[in-house]
N, C-alpha and C. Protein backbone atom coordinates (compact mmCIF):
# COMPACT_ATOMS: atom_id res chain seq x y z
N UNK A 1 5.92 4.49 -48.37
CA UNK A 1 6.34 5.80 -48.85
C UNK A 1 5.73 6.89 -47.98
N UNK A 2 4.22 6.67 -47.38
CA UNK A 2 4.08 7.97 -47.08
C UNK A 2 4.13 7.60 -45.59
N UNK A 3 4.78 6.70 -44.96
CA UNK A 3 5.28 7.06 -43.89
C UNK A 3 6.68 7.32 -43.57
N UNK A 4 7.44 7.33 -44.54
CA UNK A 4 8.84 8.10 -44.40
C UNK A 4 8.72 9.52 -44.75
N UNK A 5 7.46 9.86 -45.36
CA UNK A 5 7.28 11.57 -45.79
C UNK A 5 6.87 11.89 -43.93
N UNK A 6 5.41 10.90 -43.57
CA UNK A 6 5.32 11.54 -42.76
C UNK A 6 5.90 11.62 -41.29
N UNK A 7 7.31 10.22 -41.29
CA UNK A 7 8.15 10.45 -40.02
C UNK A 7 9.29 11.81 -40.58
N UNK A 8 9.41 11.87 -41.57
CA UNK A 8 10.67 13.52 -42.08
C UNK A 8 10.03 14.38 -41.51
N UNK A 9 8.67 14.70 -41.77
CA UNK A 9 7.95 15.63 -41.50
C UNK A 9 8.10 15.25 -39.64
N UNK A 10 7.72 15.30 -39.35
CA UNK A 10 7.82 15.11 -37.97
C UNK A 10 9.06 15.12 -37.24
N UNK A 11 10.21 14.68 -37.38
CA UNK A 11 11.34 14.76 -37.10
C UNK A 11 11.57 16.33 -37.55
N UNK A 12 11.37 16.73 -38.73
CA UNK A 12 11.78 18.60 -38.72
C UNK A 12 10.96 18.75 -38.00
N UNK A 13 9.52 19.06 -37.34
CA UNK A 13 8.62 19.30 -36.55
C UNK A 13 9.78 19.54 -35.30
N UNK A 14 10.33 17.92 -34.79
CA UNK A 14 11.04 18.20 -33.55
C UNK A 14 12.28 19.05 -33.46
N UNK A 15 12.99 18.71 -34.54
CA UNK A 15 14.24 20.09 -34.37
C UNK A 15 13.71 20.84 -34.50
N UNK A 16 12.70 21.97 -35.21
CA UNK A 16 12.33 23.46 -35.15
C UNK A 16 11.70 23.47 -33.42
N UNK A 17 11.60 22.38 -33.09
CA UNK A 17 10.98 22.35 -31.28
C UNK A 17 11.99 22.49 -30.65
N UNK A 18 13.19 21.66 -30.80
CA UNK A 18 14.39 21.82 -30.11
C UNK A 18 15.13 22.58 -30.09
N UNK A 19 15.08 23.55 -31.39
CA UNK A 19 15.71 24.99 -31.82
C UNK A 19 15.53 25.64 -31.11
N UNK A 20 14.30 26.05 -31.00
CA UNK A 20 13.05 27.00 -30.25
C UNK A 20 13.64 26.80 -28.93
N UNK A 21 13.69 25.95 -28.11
CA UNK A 21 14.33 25.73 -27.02
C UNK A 21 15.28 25.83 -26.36
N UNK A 22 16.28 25.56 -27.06
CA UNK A 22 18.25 25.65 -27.05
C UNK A 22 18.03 27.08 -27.33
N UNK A 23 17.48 27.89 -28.42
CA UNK A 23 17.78 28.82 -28.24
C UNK A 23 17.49 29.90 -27.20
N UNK A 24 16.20 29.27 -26.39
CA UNK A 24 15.70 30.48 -25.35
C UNK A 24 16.62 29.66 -24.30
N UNK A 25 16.80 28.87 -24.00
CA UNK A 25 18.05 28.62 -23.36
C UNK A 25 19.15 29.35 -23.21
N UNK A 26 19.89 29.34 -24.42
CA UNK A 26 21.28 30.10 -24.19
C UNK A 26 20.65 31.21 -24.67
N UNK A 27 19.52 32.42 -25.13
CA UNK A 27 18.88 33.58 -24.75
C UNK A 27 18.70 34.11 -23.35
N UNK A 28 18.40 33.09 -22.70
CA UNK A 28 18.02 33.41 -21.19
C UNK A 28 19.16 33.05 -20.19
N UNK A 29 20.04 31.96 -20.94
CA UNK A 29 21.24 31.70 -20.28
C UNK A 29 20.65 30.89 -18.99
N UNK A 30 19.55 30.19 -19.25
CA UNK A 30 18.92 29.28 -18.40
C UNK A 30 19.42 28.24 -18.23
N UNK A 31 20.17 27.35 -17.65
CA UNK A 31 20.62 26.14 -18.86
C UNK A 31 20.01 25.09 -17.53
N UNK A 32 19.40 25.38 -16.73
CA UNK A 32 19.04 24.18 -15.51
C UNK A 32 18.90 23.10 -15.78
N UNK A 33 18.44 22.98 -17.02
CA UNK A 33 17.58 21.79 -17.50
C UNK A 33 18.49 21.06 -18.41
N UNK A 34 20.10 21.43 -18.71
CA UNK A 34 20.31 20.88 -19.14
C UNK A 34 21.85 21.02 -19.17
N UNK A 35 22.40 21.34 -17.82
CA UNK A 35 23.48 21.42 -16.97
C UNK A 35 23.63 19.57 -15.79
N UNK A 36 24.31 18.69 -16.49
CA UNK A 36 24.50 17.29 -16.05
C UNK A 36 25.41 17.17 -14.87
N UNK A 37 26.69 17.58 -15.49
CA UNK A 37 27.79 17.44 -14.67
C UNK A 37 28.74 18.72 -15.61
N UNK A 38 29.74 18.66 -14.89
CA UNK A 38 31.10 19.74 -15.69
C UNK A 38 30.77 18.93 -17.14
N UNK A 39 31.37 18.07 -17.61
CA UNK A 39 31.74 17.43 -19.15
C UNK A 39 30.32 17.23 -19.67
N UNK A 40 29.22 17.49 -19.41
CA UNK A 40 28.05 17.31 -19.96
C UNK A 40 26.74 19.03 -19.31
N UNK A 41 26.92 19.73 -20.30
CA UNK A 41 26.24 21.13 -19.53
C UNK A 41 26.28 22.10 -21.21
N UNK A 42 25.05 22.47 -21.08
CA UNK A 42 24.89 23.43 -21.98
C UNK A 42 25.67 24.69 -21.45
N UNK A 43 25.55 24.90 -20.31
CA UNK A 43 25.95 26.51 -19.93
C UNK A 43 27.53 26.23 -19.79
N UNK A 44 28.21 25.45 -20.03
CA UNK A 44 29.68 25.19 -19.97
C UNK A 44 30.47 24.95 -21.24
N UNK A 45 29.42 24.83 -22.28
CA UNK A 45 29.52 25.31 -23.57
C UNK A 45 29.21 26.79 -23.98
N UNK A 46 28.08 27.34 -23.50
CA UNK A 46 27.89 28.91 -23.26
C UNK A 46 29.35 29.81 -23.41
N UNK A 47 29.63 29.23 -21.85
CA UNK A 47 30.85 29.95 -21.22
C UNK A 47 31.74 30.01 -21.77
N UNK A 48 32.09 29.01 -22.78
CA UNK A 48 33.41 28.68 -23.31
C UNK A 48 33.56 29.92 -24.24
N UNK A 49 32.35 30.49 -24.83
CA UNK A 49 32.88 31.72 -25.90
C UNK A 49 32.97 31.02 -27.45
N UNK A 50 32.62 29.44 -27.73
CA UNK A 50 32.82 29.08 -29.21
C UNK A 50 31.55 28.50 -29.23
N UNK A 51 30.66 29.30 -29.35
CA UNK A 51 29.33 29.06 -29.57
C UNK A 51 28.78 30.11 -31.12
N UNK A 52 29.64 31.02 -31.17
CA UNK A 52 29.42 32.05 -32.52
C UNK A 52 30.51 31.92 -33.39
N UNK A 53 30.48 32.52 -34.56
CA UNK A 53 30.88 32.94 -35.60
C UNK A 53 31.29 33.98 -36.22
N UNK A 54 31.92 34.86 -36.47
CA UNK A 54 31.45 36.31 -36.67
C UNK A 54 29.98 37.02 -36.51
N UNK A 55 29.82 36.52 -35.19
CA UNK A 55 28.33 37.16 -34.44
C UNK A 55 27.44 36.70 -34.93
N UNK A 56 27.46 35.71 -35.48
CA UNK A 56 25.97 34.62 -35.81
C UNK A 56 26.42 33.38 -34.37
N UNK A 57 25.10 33.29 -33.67
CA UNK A 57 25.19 32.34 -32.38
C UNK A 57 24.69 31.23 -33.53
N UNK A 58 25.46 29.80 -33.30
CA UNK A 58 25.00 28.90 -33.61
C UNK A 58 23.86 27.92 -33.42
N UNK A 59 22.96 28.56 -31.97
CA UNK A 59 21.81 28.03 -32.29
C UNK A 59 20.89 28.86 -33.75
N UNK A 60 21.38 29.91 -34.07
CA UNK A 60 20.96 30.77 -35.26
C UNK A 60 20.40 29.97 -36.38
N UNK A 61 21.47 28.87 -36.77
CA UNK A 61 21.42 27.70 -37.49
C UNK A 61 20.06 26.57 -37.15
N UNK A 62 20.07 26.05 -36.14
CA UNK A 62 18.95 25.62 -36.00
C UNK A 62 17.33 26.25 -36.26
N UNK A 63 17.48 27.41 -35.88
CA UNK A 63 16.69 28.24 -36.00
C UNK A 63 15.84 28.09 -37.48
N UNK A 64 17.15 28.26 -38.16
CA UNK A 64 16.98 28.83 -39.61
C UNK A 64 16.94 27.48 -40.52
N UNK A 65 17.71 26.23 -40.24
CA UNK A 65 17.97 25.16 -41.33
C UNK A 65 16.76 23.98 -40.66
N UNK A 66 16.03 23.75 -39.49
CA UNK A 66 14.80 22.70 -39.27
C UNK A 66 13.84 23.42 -40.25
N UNK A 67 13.16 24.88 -39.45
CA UNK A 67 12.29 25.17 -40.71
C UNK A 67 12.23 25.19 -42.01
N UNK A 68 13.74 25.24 -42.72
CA UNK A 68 13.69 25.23 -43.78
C UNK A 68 13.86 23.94 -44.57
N UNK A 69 14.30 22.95 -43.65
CA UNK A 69 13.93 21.62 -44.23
C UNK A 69 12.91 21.34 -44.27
N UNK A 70 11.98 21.40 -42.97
CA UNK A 70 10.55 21.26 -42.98
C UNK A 70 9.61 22.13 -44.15
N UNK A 71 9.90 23.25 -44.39
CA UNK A 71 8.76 23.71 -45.65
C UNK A 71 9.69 23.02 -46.93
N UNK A 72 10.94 22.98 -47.05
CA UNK A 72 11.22 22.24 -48.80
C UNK A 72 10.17 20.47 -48.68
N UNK A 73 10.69 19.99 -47.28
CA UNK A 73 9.92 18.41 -47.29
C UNK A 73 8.55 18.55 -47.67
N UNK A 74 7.70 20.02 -47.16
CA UNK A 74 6.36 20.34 -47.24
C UNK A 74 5.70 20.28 -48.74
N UNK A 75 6.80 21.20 -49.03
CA UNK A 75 6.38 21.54 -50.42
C UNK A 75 6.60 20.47 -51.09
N UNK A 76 8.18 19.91 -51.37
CA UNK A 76 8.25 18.91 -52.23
C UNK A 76 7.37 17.85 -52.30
N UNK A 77 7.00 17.27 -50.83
CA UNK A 77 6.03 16.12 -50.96
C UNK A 77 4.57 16.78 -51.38
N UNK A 78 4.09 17.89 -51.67
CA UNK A 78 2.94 18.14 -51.60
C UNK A 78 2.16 18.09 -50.72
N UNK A 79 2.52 18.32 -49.54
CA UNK A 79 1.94 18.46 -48.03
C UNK A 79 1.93 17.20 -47.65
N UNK A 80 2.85 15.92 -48.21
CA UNK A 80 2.88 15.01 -47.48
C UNK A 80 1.92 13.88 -47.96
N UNK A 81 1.29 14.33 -49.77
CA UNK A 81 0.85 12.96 -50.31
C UNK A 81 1.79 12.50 -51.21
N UNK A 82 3.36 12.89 -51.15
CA UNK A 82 4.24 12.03 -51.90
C UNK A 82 5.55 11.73 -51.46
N UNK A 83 7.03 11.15 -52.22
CA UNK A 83 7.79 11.06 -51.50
C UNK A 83 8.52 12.44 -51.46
N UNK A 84 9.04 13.44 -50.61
CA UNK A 84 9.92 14.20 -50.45
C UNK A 84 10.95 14.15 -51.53
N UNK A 85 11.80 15.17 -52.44
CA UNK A 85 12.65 15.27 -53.15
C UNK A 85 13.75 15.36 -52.60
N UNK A 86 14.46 13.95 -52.85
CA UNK A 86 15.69 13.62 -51.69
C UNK A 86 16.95 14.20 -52.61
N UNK A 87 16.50 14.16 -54.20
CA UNK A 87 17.41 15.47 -54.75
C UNK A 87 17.95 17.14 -54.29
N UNK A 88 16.86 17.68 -53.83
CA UNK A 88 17.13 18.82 -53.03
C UNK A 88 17.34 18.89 -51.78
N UNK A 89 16.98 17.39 -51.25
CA UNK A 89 17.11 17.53 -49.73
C UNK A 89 18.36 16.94 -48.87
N UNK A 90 18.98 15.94 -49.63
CA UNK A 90 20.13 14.86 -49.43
C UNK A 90 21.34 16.31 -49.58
N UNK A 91 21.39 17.16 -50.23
CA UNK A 91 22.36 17.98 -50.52
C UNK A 91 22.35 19.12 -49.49
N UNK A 92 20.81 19.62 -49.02
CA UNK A 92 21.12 20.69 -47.84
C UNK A 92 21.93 19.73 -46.60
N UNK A 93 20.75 18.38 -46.00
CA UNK A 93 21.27 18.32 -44.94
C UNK A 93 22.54 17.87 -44.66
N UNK A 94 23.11 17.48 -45.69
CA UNK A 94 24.71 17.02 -45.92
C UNK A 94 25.53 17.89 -45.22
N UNK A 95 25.10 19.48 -45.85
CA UNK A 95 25.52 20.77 -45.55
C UNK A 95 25.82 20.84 -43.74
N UNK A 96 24.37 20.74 -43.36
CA UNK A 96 23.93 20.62 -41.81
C UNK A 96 24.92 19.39 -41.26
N UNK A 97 24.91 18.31 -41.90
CA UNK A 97 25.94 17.70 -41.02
C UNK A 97 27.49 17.30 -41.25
N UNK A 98 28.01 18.50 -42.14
CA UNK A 98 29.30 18.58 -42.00
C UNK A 98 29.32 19.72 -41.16
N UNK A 99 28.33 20.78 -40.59
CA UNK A 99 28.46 21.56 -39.68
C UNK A 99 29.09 20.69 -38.64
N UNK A 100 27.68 19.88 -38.06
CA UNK A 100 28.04 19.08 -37.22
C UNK A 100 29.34 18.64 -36.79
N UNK A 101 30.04 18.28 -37.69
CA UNK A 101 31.20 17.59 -37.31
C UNK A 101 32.13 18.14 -36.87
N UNK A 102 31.52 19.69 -37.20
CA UNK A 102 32.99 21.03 -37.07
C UNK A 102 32.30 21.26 -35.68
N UNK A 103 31.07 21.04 -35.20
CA UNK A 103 30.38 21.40 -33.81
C UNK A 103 30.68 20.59 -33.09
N UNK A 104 31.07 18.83 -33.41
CA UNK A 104 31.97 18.16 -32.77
C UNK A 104 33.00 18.35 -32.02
N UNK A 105 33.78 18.67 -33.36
CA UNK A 105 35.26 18.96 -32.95
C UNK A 105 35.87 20.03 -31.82
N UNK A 106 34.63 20.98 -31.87
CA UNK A 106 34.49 22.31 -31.06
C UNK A 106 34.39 21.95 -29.29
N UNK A 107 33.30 20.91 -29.52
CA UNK A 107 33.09 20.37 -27.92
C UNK A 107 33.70 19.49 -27.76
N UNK A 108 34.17 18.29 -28.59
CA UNK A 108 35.02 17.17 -27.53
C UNK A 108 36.92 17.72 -28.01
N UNK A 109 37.18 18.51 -28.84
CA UNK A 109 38.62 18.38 -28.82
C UNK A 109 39.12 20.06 -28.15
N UNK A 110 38.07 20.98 -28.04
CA UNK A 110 37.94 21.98 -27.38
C UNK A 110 38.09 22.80 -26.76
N UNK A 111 36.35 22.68 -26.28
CA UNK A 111 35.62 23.09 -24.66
C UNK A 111 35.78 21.68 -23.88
N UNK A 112 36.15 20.58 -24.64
CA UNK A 112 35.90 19.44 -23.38
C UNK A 112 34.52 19.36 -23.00
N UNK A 113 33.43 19.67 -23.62
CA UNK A 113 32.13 20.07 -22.37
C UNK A 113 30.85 19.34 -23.81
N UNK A 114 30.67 18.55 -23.53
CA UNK A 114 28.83 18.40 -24.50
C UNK A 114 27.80 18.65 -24.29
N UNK A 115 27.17 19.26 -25.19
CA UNK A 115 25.80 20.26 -24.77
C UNK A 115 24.43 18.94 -25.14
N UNK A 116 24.08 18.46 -24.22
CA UNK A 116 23.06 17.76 -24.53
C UNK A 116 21.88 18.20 -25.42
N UNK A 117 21.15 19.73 -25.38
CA UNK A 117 20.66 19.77 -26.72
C UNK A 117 21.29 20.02 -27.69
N UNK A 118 22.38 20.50 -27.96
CA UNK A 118 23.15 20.57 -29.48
C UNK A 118 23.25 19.32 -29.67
N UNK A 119 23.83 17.85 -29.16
CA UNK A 119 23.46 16.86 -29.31
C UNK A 119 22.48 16.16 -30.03
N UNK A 120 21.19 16.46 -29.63
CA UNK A 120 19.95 16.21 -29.90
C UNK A 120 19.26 17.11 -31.55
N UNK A 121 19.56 18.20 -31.41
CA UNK A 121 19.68 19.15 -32.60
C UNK A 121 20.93 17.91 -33.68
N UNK A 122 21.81 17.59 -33.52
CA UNK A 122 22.95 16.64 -34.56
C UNK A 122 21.33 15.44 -34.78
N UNK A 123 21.33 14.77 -33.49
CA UNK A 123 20.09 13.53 -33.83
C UNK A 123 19.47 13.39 -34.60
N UNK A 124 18.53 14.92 -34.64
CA UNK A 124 17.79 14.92 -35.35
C UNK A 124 17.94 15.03 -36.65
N UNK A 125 19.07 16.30 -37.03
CA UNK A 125 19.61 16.04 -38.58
C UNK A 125 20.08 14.52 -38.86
N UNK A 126 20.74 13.67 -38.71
CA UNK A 126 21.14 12.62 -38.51
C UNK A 126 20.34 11.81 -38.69
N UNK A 127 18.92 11.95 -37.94
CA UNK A 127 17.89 10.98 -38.73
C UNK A 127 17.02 11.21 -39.63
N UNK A 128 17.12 12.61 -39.91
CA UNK A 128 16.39 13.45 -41.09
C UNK A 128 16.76 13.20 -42.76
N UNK A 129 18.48 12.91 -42.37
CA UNK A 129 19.50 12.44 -43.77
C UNK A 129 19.24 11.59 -43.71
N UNK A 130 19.10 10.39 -42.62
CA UNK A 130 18.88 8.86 -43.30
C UNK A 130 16.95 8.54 -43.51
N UNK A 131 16.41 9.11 -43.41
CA UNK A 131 15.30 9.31 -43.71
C UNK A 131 15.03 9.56 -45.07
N UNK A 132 15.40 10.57 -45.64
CA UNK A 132 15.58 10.97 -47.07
C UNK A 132 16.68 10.45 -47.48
N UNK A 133 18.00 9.54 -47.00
CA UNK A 133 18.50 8.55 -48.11
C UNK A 133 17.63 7.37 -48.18
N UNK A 134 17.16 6.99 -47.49
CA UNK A 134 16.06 5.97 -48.06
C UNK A 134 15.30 5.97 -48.58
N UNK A 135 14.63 7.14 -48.86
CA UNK A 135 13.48 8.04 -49.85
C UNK A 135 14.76 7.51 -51.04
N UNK A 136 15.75 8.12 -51.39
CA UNK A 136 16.27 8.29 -52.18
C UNK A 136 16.65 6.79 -53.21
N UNK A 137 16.97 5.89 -52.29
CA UNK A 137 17.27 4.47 -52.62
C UNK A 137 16.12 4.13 -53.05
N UNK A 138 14.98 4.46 -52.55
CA UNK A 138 13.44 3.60 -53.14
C UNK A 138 13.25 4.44 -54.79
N UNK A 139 13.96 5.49 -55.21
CA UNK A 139 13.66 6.37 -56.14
C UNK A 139 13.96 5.59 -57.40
N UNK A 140 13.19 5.79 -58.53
CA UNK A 140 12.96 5.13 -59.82
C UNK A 140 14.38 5.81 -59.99
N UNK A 141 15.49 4.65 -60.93
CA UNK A 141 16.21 5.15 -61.60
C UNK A 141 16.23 5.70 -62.79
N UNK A 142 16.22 6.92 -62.74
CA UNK A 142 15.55 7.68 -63.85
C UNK A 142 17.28 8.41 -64.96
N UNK A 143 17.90 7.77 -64.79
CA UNK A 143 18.91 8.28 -65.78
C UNK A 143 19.53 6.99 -66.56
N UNK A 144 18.63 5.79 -66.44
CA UNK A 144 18.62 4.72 -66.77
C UNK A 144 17.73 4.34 -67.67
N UNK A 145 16.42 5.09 -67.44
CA UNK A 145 14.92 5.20 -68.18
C UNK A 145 14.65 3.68 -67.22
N UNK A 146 15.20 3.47 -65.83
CA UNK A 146 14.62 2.40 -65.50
C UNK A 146 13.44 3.05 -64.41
N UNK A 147 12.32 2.00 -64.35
CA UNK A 147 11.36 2.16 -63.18
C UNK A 147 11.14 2.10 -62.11
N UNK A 148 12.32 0.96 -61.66
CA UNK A 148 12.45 0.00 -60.78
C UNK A 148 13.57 0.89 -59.71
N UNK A 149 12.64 0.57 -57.82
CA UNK A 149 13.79 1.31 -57.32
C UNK A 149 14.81 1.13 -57.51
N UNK A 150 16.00 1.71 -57.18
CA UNK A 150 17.54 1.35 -56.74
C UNK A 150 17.49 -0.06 -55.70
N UNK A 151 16.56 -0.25 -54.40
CA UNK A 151 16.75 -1.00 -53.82
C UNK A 151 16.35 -3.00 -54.30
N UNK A 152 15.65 -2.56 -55.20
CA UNK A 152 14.57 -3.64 -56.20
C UNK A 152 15.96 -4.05 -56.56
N UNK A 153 16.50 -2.83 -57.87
CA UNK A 153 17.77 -3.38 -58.52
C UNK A 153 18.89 -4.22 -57.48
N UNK A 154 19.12 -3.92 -56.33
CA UNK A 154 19.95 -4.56 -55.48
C UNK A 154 19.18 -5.49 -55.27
N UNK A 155 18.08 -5.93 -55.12
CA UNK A 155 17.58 -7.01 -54.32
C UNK A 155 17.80 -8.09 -55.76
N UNK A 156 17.55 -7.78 -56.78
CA UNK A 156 17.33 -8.70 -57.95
C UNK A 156 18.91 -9.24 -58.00
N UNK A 157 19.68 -8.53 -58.09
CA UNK A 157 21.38 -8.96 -58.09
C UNK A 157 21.93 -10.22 -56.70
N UNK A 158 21.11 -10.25 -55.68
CA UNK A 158 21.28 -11.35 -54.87
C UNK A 158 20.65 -12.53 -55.11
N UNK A 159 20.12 -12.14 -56.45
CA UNK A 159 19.09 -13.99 -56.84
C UNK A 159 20.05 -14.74 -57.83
């Protein structure tokens, strides 16, 4: 248990790192570091012009949804001596990665062009949700008045 609190915790650690980054990136319009070829280039996603919203830049999002996973995981676990509340948390990042899919659709059916850190920013949500669905599966079934995880209950049904 408390090493799935403390790999969540750490994984938001790295997206609010990768945020921080992508965003002084396309701030500075630097993209050296992460310009591959034409079909793989942050600054060829830049260029394209579908990087905003009604004037919210979508690294904005990163910005704003790592930290804020990281202090709910903070708080909920109690700085990390319990499991994370995959009740409040299974429902934001859901949120975050049906973005994703619309940030998909943006770069491969498009711009044609994939931004290797927006990429990495998806990763990380991506392993942040299956992180806290497994928090969630180990969780006492409590609308059952049972004790026993969800995963216990599956394991007992294969005997």
């Amino acid at each position: 248990m408390e090493r799935l609190v403390n790999t969540y915790l750490l994984f938001s650690l790295i997206g609010i790192g990768i945020a921080i980054y992508t965003a002084n990136e396309y701030l500075t319009q630097n993209f050296t570091s992460c310009n591959i070829n034409p079909q793989v280039s942050c600054g060829g996603v830049f260029q394209s012009g579908q990087t905003s919203r009604v004037g919210i830049p979508f690294y904005a999002m990163g910005l704003v949804s790592f930290p804020a996973v990281f202090a709910i995981g903070l708080f909920t676990s109690r700085l990390g001596k319990k499991a994370v509340n995959s009740q409040i948390l299974l429902p934001v990042l859901m949120v975050g990665n049906v973005f994703t899919v619309y940030l998909w659709y943006l770069e491969l059916a498009v711009i044609h062009i994939i931004c290797p850190l927006c990429v990495s920013l998806y990763a990380v949500n991506y392993a942040l949700t299956l992180i806290v669905l497994l928090q969630f599966l180990r969780e006492p079934d409590i609308s059952s008045g049972g004790v026993e995880p969800l995963t216990a209950q599956l394991a007992m049904l294969r005997i």
